[in-house]
N, C-alpha and C. Protein backbone atom coordinates (compact mmCIF):
# COMPACT_ATOMS: atom_id res chain seq x y z
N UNK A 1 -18.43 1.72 1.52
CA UNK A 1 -17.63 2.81 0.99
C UNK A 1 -17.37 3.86 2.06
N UNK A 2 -18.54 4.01 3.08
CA UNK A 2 -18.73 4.99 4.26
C UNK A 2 -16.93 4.48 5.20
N UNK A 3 -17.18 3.69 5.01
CA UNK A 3 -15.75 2.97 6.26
C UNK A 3 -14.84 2.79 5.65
N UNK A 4 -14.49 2.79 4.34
CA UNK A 4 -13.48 3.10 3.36
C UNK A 4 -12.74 4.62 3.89
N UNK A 5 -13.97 5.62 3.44
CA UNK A 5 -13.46 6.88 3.78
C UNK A 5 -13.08 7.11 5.44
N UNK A 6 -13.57 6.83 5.96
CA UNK A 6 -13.17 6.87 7.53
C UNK A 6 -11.39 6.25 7.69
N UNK A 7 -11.29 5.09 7.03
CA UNK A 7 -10.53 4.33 7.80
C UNK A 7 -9.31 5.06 6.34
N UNK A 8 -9.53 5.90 5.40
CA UNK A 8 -8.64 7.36 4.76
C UNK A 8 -8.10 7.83 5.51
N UNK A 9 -9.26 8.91 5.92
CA UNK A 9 -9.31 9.75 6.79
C UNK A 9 -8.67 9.94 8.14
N UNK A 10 -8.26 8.84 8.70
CA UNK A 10 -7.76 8.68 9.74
C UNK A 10 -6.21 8.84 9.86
N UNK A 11 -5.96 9.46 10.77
CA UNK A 11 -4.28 9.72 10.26
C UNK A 11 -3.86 9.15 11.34
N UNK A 12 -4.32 8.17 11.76
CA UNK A 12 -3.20 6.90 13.03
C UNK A 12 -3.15 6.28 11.37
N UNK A 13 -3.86 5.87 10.32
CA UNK A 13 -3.37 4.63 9.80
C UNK A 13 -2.67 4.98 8.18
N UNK A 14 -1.86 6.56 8.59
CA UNK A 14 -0.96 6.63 7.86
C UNK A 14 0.19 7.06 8.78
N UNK A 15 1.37 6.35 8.48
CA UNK A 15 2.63 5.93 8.89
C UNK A 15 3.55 6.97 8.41
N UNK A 16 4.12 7.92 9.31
CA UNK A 16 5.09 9.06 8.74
C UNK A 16 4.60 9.58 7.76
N UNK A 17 2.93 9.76 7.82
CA UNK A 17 2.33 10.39 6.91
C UNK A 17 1.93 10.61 5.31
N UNK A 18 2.89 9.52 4.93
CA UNK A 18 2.90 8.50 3.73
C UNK A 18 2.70 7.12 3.49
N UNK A 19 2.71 6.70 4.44
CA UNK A 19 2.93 5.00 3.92
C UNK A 19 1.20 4.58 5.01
N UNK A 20 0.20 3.98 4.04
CA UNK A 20 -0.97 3.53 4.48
C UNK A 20 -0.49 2.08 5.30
N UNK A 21 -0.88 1.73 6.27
CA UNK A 21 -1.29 0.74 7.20
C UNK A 21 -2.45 0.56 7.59
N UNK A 22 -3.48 -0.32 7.10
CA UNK A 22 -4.65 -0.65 8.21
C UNK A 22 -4.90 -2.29 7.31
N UNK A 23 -4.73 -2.81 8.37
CA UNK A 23 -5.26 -4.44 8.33
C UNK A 23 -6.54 -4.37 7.95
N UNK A 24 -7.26 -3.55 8.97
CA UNK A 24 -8.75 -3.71 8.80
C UNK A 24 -9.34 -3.15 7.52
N UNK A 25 -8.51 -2.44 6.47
CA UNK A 25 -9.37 -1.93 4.99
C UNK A 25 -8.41 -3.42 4.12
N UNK A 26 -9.63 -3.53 3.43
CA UNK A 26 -8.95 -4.80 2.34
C UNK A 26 -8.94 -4.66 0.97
N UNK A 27 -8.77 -3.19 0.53
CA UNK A 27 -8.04 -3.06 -0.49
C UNK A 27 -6.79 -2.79 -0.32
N UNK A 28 -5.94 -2.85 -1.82
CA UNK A 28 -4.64 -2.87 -1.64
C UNK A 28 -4.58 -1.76 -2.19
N UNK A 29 -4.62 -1.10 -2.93
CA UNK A 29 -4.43 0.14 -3.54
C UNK A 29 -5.31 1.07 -2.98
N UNK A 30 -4.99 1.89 -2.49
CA UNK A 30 -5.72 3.35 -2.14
C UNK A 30 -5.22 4.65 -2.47
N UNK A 31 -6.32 5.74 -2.55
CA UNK A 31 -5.71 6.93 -3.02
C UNK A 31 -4.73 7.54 -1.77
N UNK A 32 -3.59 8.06 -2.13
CA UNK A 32 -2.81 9.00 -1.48
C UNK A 32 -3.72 10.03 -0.37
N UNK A 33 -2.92 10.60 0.15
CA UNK A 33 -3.34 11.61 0.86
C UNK A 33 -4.10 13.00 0.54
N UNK A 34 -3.38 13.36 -0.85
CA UNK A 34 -3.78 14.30 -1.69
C UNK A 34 -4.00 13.36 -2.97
N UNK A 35 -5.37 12.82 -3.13
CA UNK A 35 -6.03 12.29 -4.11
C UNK A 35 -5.15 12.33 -5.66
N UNK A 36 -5.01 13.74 -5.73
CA UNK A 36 -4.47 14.22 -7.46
C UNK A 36 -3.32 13.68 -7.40
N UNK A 37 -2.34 13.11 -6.35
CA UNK A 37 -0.67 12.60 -6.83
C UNK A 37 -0.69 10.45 -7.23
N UNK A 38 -2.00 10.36 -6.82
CA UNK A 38 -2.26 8.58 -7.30
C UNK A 38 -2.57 7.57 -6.33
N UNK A 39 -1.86 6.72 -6.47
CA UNK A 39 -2.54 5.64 -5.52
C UNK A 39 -1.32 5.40 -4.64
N UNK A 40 -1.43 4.85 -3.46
CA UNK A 40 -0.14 4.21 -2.60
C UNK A 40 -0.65 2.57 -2.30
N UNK A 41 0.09 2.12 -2.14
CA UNK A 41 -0.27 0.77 -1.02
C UNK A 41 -0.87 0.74 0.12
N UNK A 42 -1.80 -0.11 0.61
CA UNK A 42 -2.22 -0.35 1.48
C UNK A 42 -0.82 -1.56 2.28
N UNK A 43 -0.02 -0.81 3.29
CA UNK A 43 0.48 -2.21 3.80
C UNK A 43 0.05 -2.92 4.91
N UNK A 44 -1.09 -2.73 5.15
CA UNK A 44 -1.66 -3.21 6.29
C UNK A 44 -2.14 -5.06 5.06
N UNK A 45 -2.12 -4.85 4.17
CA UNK A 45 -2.78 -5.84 3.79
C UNK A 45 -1.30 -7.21 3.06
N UNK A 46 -1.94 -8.35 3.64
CA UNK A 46 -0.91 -9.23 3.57
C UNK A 46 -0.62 -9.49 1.98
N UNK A 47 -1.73 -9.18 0.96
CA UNK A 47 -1.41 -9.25 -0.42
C UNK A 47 -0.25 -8.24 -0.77
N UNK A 48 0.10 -6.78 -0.71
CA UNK A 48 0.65 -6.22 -1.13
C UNK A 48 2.15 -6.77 -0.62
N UNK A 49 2.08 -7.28 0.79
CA UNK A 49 3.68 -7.39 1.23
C UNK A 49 3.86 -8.29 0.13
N UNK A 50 3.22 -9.32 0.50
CA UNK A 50 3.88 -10.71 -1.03
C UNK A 50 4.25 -9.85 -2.61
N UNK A 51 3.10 -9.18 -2.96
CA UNK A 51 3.48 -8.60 -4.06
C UNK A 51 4.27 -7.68 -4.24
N UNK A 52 4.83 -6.92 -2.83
CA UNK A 52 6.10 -6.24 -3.48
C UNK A 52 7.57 -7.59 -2.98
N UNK A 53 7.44 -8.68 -2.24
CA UNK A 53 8.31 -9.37 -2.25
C UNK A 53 8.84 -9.86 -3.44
N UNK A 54 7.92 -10.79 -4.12
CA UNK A 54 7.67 -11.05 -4.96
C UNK A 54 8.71 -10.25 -6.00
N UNK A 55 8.34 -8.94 -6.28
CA UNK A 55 8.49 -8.74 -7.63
C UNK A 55 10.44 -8.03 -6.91
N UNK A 56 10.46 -7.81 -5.95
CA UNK A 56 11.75 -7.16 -5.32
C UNK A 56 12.65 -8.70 -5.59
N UNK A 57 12.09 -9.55 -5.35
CA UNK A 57 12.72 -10.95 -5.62
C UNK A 57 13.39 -11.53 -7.30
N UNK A 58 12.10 -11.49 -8.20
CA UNK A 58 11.73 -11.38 -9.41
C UNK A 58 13.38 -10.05 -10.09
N UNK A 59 13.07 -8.78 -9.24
CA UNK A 59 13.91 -7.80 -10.41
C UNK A 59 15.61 -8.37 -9.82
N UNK A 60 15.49 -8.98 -8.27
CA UNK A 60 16.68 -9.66 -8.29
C UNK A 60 17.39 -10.42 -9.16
N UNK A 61 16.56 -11.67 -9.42
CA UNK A 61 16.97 -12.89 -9.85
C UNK A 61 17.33 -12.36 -11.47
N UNK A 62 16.24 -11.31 -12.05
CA UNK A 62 16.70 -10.64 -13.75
C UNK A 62 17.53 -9.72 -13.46
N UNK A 63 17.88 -9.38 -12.64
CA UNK A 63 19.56 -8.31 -12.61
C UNK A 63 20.55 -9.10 -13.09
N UNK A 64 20.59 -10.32 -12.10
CA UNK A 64 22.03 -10.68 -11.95
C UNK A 64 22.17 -11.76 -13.23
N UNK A 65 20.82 -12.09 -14.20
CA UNK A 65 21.20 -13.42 -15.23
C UNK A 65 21.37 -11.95 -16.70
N UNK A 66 21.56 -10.72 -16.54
CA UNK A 66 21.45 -9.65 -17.51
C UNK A 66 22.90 -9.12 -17.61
């Protein structure tokens, strides 16, 4: 949990100061910067890219049969 908060804390592994990147934490969901506004993505982690492909794919394919 100690290296959880560190690898937060660190502001190389937030990206324009919003968007989380670190390979090396392996959750996908983490709290924001300011805790109280929710969770962001971790995109350092190869699950979240698939899962926002995925579903960016998914709201494609139900747009266009609607």
């Amino acid at each position: 949990m100690k290296e959880e908060n560190n690898f937060h804390n660190d502001p190389q592994n937030w990206k324009l100061g919003i968007f989380y990147f670190n390979p090396k934490d392996k959750r996908v969901l983490v709290l924001k910067r300011m805790p109280g506004l929710g969770v962001t993505f971790n995109f350092g982690n190869p699950f979240t890219v698939i899962a926002i492909l995925l579903t960016v794919i998914l709201i494609g394919i139900f747009s266009k049969t609607s």
